[in-house]
Protein backbone atom coordinates (compact mmCIF):
# COMPACT_ATOMS: atom_id res chain seq x y z
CA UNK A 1 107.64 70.09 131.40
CA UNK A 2 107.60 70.25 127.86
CA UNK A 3 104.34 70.65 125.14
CA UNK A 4 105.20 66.91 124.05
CA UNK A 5 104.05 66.12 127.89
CA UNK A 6 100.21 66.83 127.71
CA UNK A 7 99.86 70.27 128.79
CA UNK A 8 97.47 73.16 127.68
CA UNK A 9 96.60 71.67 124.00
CA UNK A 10 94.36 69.68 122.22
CA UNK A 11 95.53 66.51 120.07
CA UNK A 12 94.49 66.63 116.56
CA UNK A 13 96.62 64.07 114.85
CA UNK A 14 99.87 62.16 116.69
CA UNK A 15 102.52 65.01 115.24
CA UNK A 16 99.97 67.73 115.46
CA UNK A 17 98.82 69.91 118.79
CA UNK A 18 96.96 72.88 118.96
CA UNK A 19 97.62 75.37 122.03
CA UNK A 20 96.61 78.49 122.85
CA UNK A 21 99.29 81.39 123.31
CA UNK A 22 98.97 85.19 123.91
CA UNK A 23 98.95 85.79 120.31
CA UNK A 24 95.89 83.48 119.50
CA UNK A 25 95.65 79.26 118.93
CA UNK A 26 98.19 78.14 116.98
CA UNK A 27 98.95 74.95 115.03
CA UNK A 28 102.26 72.71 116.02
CA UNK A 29 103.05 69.94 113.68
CA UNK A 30 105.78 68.35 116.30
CA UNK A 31 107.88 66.65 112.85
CA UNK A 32 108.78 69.92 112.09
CA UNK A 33 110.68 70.86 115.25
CA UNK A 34 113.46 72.67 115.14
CA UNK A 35 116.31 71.82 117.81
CA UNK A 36 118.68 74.69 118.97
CA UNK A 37 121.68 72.54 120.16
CA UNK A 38 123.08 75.53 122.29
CA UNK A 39 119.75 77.43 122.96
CA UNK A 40 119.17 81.04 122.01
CA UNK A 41 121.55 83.41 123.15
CA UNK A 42 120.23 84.49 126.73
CA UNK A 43 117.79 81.76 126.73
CA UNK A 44 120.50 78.52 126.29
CA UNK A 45 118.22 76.14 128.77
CA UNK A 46 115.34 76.19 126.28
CA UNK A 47 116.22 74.03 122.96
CA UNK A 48 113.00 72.74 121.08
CA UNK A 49 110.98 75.00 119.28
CA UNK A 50 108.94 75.33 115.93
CA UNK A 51 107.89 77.70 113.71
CA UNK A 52 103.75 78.36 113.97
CA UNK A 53 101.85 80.65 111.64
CA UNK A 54 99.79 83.78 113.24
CA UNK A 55 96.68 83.19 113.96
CA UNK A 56 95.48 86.36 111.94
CA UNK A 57 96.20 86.50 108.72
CA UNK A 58 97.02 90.14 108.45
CA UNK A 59 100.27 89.22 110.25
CA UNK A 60 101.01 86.73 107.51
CA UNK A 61 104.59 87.79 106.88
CA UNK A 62 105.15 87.22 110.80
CA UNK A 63 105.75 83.80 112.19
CA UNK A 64 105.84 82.67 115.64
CA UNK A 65 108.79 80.47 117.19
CA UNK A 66 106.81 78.73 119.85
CA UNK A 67 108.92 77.00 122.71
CA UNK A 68 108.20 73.77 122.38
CA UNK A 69 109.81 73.05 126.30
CA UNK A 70 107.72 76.34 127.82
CA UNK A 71 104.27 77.10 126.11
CA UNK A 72 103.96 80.16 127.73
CA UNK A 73 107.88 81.34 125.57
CA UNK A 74 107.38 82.55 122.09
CA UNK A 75 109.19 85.04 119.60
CA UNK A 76 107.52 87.04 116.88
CA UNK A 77 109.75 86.23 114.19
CA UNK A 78 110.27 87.92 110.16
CA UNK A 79 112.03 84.90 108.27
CA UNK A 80 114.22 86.69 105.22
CA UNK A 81 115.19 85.64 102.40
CA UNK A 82 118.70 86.86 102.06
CA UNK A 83 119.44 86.37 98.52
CA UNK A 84 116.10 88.12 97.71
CA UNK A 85 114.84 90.48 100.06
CA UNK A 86 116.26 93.66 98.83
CA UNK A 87 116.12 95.21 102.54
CA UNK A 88 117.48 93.02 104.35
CA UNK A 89 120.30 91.70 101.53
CA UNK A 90 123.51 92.35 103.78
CA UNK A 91 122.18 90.90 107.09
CA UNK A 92 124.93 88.04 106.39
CA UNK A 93 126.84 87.85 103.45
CA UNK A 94 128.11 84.79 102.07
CA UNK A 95 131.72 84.24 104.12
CA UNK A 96 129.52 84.47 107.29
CA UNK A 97 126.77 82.26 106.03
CA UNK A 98 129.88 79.49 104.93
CA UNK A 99 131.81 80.07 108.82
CA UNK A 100 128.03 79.72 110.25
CA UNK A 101 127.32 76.56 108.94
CA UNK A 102 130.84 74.87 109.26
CA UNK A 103 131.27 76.34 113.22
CA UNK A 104 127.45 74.19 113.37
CA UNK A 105 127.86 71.74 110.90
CA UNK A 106 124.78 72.65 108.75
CA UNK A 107 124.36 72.50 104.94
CA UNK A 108 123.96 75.83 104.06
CA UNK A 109 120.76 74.96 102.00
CA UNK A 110 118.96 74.12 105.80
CA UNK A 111 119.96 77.50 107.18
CA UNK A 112 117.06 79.79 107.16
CA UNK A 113 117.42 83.47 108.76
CA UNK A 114 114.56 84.84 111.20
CA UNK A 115 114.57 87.90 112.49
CA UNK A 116 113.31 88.77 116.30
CA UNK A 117 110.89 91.57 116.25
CA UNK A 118 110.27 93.87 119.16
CA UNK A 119 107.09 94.65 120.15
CA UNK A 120 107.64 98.51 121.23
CA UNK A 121 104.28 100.01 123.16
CA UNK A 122 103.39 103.88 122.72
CA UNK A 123 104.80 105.81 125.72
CA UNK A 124 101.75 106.30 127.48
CA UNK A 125 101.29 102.28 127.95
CA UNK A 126 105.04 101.71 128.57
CA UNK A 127 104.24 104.58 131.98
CA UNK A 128 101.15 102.61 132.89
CA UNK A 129 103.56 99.55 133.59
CA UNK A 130 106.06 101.40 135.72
């Protein structure tokens, strides 16, 4: 069951929700969805999501993909620029960008590029888990 299906959050507005995630309550604005037509590789069943700022704002260059299908299914995201961010610049250069959006049938102008970040824990946590 999906968040559109009243579980776990608060109605604010009609296109906003509020829900509460491991990484703090975050704000949904459902008109902003963003629709994965073939899922995320490894994750294909789960199509819906939308992009959710962090709660605290000294992770403000961080956003959070939020499942919008499972609330309990989030990625910690870096969106980049990749005309300007220097350090990230050849991430996808323009041929790729061009075969992306025909193989998809996006206008290149509605692509954005998010990174997944990984979470790595210090190796004294990572042995209290095994």
């Amino acid at each position: 069951m999906g968040l559109f299906h009243g579980r776990k959050f608060s109605k604010a507005e009609n296109n906003l929700i509020f829900i509460n995630t491991r990484f703090g309550k975050i704000k949904i604005d459902k008109q902003k969805s963003i629709f994965f037509p073939h899922g995320i590789v490894g994750i294909e069943n789960l199509k819906l999501y939308c992009l959710a700022e962090f709660p605290n704002p000294k992770f403000n260059n961080f956003k959070i993909l939020q499942s919008l299908e499972e609330e309990s299914f989030a990625f910690i995201t870096l969106p980049v620029n990749n005309n300007q961010d220097y350090k990230y610049k050849n991430i996808l250069n323009e041929k790729e960008i061009s075969k992306i959006c025909s193989e998809l049938n996006l206008d290149p102008k509605d692509l954005a590029l998010l990174l997944i970040v990984s979470v790595e824990r210090d190796a004294e946590s990572s042995k209290a888990l095994v």
